[in-house]
PDB file of N, CA and C in Angstrom:
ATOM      1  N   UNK A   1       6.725 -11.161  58.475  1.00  0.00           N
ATOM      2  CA  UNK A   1       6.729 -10.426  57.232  1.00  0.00           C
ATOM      3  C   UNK A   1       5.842 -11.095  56.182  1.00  0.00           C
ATOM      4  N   UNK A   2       6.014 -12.443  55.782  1.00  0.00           N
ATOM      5  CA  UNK A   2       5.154 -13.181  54.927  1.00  0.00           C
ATOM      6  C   UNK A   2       4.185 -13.655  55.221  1.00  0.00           C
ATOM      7  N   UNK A   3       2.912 -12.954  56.070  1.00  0.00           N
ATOM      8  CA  UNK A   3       1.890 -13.925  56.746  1.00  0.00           C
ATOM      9  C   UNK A   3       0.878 -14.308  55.824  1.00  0.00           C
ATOM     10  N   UNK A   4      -0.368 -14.707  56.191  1.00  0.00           N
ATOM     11  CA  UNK A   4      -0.885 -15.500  55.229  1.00  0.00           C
ATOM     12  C   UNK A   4      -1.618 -15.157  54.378  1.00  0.00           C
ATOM     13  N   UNK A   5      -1.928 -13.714  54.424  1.00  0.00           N
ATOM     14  CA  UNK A   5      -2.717 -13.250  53.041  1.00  0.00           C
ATOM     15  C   UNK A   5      -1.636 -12.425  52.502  1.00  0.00           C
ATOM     16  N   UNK A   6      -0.652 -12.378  52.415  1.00  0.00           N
ATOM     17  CA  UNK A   6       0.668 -11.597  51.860  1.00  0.00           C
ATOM     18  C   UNK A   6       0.915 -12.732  50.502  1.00  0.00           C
ATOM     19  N   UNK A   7       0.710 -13.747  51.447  1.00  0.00           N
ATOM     20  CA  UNK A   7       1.162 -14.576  50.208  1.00  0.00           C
ATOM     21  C   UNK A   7       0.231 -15.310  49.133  1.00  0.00           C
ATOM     22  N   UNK A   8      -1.160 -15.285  49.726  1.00  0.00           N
ATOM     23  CA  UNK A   8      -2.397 -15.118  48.947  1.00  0.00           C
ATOM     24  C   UNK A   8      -2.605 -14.464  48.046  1.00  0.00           C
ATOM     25  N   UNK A   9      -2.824 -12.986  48.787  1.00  0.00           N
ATOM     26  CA  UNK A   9      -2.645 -11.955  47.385  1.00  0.00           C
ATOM     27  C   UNK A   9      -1.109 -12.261  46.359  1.00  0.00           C
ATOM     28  N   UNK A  10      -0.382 -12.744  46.554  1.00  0.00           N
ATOM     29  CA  UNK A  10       0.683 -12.569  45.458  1.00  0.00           C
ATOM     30  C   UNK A  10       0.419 -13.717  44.607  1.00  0.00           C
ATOM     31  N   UNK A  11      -0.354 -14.554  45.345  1.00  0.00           N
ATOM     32  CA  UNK A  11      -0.430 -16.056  44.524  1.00  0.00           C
ATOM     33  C   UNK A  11      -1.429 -15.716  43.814  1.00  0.00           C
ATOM     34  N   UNK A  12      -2.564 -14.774  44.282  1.00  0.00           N
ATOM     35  CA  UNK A  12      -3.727 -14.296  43.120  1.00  0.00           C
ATOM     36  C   UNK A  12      -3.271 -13.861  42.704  1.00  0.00           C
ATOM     37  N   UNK A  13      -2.528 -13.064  42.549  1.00  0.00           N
ATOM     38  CA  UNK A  13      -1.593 -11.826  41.138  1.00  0.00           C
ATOM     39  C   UNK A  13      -1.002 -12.532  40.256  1.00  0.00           C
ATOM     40  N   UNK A  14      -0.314 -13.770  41.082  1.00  0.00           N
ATOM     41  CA  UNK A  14       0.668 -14.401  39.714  1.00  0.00           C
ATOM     42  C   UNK A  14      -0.424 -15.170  39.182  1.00  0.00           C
ATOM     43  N   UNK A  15      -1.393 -15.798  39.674  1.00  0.00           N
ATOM     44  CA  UNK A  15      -2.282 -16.482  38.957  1.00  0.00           C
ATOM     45  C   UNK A  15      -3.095 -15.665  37.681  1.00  0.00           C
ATOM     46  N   UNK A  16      -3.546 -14.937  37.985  1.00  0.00           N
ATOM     47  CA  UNK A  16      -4.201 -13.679  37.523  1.00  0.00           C
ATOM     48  C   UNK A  16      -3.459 -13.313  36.187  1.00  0.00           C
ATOM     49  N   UNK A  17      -1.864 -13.463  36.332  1.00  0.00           N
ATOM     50  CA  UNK A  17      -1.183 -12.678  35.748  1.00  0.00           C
ATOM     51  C   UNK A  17      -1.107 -13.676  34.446  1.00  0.00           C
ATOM     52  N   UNK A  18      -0.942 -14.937  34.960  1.00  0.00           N
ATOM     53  CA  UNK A  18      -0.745 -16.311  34.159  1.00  0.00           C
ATOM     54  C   UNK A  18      -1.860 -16.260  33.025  1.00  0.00           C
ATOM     55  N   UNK A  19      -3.149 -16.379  33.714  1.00  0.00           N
ATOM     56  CA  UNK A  19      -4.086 -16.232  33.238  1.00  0.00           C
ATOM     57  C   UNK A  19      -4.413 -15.112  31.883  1.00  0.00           C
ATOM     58  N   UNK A  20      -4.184 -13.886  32.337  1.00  0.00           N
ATOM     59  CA  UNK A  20      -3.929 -12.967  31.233  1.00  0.00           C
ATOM     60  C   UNK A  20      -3.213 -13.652  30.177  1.00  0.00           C
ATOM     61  N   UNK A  21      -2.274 -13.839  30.192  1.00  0.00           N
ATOM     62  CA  UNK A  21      -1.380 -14.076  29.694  1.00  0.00           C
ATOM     63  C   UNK A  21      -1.937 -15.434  28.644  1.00  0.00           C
ATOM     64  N   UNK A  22      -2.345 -16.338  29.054  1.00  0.00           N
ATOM     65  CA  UNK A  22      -2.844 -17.326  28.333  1.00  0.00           C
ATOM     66  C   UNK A  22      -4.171 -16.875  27.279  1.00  0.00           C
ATOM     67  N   UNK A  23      -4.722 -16.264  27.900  1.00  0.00           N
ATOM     68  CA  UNK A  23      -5.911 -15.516  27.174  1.00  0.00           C
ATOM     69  C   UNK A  23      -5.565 -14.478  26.221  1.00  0.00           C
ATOM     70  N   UNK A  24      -4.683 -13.951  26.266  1.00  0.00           N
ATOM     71  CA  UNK A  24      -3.973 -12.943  25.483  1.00  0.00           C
ATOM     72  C   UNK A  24      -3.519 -13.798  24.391  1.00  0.00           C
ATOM     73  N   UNK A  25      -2.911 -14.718  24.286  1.00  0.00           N
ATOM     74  CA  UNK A  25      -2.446 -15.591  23.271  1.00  0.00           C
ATOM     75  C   UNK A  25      -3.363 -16.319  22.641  1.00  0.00           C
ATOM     76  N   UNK A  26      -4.121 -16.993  23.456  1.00  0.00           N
ATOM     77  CA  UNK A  26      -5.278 -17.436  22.667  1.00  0.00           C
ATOM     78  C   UNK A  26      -6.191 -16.558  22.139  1.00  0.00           C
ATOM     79  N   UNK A  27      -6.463 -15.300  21.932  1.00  0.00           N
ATOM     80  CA  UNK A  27      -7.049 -13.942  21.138  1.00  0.00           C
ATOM     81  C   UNK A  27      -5.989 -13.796  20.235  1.00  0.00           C
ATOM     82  N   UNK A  28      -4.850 -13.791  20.303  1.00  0.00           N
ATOM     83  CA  UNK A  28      -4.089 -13.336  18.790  1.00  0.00           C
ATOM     84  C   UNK A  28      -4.233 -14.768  18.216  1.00  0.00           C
ATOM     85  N   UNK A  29      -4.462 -15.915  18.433  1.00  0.00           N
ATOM     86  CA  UNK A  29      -4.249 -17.048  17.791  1.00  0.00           C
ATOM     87  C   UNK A  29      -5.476 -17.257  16.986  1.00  0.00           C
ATOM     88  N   UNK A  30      -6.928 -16.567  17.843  1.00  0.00           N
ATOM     89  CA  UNK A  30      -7.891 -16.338  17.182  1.00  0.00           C
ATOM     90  C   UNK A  30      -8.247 -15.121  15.799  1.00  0.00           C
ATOM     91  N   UNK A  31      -7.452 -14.293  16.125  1.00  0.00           N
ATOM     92  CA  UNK A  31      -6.861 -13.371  15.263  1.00  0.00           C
ATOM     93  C   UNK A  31      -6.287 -14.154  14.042  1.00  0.00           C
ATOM     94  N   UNK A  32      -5.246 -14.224  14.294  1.00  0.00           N
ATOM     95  CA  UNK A  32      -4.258 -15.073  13.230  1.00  0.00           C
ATOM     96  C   UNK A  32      -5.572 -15.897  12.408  1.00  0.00           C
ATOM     97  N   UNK A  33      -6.637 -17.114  13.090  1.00  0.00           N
ATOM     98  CA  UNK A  33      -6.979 -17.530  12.429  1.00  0.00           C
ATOM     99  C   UNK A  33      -8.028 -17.181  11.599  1.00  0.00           C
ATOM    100  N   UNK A  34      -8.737 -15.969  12.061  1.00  0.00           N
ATOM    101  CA  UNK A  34      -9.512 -15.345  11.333  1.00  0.00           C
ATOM    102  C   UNK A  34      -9.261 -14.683  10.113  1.00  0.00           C
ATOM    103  N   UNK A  35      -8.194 -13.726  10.460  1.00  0.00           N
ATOM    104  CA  UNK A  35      -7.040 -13.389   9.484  1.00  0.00           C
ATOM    105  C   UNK A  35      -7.005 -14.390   8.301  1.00  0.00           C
ATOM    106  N   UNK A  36      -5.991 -15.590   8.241  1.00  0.00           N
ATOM    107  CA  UNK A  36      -6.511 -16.445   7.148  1.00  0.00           C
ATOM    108  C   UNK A  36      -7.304 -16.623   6.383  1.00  0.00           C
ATOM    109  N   UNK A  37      -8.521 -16.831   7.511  1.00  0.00           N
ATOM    110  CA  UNK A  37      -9.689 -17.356   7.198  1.00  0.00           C
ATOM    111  C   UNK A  37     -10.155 -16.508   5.698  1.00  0.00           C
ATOM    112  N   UNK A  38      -9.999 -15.170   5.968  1.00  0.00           N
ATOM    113  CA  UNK A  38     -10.007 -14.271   4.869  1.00  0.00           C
ATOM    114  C   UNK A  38      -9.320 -14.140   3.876  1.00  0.00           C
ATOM    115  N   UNK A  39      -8.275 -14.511   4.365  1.00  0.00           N
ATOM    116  CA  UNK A  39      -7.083 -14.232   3.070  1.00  0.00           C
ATOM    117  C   UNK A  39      -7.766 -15.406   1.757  1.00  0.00           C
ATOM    118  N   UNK A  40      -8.383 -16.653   2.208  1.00  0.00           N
ATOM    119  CA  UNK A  40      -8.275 -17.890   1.507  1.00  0.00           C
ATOM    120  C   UNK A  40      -9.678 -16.861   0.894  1.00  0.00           C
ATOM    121  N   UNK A  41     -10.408 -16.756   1.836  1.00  0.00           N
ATOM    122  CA  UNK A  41     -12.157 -16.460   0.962  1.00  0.00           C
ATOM    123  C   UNK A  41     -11.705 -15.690   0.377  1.00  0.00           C
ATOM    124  N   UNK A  42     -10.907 -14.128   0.320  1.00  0.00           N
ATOM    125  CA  UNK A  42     -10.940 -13.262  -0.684  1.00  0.00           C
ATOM    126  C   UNK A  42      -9.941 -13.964  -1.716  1.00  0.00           C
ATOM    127  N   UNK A  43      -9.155 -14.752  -1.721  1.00  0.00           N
ATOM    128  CA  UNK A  43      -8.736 -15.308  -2.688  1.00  0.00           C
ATOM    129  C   UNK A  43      -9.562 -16.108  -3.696  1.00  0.00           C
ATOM    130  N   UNK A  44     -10.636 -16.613  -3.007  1.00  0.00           N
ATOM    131  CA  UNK A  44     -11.393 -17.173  -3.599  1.00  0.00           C
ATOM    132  C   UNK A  44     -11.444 -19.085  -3.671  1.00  0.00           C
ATOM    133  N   UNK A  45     -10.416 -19.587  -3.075  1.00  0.00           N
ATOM    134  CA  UNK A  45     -10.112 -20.797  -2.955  1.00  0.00           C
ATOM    135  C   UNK A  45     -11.375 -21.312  -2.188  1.00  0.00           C
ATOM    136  N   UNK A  46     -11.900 -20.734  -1.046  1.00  0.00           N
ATOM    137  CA  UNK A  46     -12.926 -21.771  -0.504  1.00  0.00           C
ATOM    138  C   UNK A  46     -14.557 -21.158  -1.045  1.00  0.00           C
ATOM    139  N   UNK A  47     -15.349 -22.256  -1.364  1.00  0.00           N
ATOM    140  CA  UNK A  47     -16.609 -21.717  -2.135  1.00  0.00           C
ATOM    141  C   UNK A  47     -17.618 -21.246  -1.025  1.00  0.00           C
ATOM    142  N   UNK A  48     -18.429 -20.731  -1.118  1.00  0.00           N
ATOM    143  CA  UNK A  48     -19.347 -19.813  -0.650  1.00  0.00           C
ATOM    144  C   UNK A  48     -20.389 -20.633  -0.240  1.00  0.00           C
ATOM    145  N   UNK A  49     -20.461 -20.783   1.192  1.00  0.00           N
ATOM    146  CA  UNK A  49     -21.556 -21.927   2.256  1.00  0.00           C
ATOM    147  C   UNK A  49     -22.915 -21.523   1.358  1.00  0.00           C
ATOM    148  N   UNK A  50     -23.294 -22.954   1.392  1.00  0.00           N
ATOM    149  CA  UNK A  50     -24.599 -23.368   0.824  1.00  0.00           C
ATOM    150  C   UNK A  50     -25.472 -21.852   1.066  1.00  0.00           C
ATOM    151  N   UNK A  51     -25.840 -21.833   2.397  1.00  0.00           N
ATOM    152  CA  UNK A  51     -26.967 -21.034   2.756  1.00  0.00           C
ATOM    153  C   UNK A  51     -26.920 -19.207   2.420  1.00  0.00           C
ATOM    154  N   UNK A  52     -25.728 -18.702   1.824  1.00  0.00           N
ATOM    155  CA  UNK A  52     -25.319 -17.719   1.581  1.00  0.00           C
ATOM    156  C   UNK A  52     -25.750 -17.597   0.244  1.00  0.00           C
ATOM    157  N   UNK A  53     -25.597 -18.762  -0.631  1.00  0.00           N
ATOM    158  CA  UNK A  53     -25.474 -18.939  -2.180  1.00  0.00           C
ATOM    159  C   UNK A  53     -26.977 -18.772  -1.997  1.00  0.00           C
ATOM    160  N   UNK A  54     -27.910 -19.451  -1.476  1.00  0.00           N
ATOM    161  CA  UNK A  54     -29.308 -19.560  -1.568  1.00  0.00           C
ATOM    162  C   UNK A  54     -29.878 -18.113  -1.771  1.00  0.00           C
ATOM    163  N   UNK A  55     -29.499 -17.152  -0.466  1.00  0.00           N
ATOM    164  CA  UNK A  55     -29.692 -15.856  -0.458  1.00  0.00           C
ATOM    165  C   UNK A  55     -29.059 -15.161  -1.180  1.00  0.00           C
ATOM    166  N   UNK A  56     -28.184 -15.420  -2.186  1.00  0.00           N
ATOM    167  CA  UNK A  56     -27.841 -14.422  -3.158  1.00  0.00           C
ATOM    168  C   UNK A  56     -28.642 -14.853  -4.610  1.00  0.00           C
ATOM    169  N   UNK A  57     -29.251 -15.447  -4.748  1.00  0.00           N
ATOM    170  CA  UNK A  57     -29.780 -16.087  -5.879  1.00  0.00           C
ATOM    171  C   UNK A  57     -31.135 -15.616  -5.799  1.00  0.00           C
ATOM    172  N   UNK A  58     -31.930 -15.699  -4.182  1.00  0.00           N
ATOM    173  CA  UNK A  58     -33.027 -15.299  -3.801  1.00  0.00           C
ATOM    174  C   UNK A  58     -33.063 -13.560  -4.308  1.00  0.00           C
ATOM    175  N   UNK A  59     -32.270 -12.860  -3.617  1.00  0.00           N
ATOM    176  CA  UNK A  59     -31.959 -11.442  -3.857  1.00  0.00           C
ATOM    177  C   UNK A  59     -31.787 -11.215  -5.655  1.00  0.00           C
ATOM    178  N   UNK A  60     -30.837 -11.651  -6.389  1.00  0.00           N
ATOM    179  CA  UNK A  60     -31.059 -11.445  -7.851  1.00  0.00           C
ATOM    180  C   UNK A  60     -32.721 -11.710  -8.415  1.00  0.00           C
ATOM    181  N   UNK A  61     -32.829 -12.957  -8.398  1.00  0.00           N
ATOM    182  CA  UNK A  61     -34.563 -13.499  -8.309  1.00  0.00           C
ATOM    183  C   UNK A  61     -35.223 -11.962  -8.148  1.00  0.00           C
ATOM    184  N   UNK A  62     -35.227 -11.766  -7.371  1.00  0.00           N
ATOM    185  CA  UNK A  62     -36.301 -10.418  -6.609  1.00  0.00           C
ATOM    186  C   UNK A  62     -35.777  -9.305  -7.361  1.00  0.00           C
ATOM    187  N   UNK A  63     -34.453  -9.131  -7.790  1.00  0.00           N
ATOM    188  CA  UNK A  63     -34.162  -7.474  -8.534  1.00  0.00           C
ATOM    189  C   UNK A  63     -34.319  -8.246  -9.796  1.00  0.00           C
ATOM    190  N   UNK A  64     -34.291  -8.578 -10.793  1.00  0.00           N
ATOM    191  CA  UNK A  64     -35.427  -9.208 -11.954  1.00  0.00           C
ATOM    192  C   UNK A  64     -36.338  -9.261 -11.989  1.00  0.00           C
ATOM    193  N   UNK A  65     -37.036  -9.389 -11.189  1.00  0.00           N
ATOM    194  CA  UNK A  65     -38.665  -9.117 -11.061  1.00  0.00           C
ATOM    195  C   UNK A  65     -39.058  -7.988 -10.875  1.00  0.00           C
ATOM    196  N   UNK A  66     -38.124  -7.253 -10.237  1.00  0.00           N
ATOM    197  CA  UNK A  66     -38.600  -5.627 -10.056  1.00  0.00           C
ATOM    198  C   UNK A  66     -37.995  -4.802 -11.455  1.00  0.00           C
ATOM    199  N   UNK A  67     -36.624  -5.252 -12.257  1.00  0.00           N
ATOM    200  CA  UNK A  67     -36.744  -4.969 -13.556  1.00  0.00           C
ATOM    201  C   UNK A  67     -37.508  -5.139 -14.328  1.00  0.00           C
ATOM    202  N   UNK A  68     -38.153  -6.327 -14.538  1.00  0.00           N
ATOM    203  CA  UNK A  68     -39.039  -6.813 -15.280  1.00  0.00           C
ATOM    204  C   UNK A  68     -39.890  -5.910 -15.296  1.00  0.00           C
ATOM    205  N   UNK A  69     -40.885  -5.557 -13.970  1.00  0.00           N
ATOM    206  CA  UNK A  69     -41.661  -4.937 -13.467  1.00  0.00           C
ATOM    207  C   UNK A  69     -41.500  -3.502 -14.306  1.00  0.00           C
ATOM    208  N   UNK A  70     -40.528  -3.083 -13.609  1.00  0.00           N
ATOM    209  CA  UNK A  70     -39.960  -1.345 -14.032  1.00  0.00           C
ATOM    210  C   UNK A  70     -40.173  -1.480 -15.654  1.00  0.00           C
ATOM    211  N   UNK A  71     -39.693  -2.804 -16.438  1.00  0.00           N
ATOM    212  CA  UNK A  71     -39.530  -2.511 -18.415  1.00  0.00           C
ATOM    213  C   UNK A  71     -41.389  -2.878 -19.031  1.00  0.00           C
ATOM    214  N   UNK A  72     -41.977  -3.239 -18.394  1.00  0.00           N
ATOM    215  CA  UNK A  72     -43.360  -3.090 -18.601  1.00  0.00           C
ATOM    216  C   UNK A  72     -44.302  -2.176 -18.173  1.00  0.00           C
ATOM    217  N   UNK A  73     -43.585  -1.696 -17.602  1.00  0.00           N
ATOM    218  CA  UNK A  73     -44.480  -0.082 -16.554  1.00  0.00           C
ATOM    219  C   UNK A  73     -45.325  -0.461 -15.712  1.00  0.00           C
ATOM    220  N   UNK A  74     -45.497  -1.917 -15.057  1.00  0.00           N
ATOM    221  CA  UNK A  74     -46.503  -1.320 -13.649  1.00  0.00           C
ATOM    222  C   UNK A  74     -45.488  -1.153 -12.243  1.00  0.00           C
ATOM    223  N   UNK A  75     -46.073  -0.219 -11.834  1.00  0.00           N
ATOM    224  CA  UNK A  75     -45.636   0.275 -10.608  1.00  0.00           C
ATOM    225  C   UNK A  75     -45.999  -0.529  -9.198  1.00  0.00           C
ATOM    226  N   UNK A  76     -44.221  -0.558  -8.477  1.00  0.00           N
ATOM    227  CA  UNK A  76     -44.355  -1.621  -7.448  1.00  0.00           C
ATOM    228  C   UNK A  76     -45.295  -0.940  -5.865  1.00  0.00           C
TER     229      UNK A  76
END
């Protein structure tokens, strides 16, 4: 009754099954921490990575210059 791929395949299933199972938890744990991760930034507690700040400063820079542009009348 139990010959030897009977019990193979069941040992891949429970393995398989284990496996899910660990991976499944470690995705909500990644969840969870992403989750946070947001709660703190939209709160505002952690400051805004260097290289983000650069490009938002760059971007204002550039719509001032195109105001500027637009309150003297030459066309971009």
């Amino acid at each position: 009754m139990l010959t030897e791929p009977v019990v193979l395949a069941a040992a891949a299933i429970v393995a398989l099954c284990i496996l899910a199972g660990a991976l499944l938890r470690a995705w909500a744990g990644w969840l969870d921490f992403k989750q946070a991760e947001l709660k703190v930034r939209l709160r505002g507690d952690a400051p805004a990575p260097l290289g983000s700040a650069r490009i938002e400063i760059a971007d204002l820079k550039e719509r001032i210059r195109k105001l500027e542009a637009i309150a003297s009348g030459v066309d971009l």
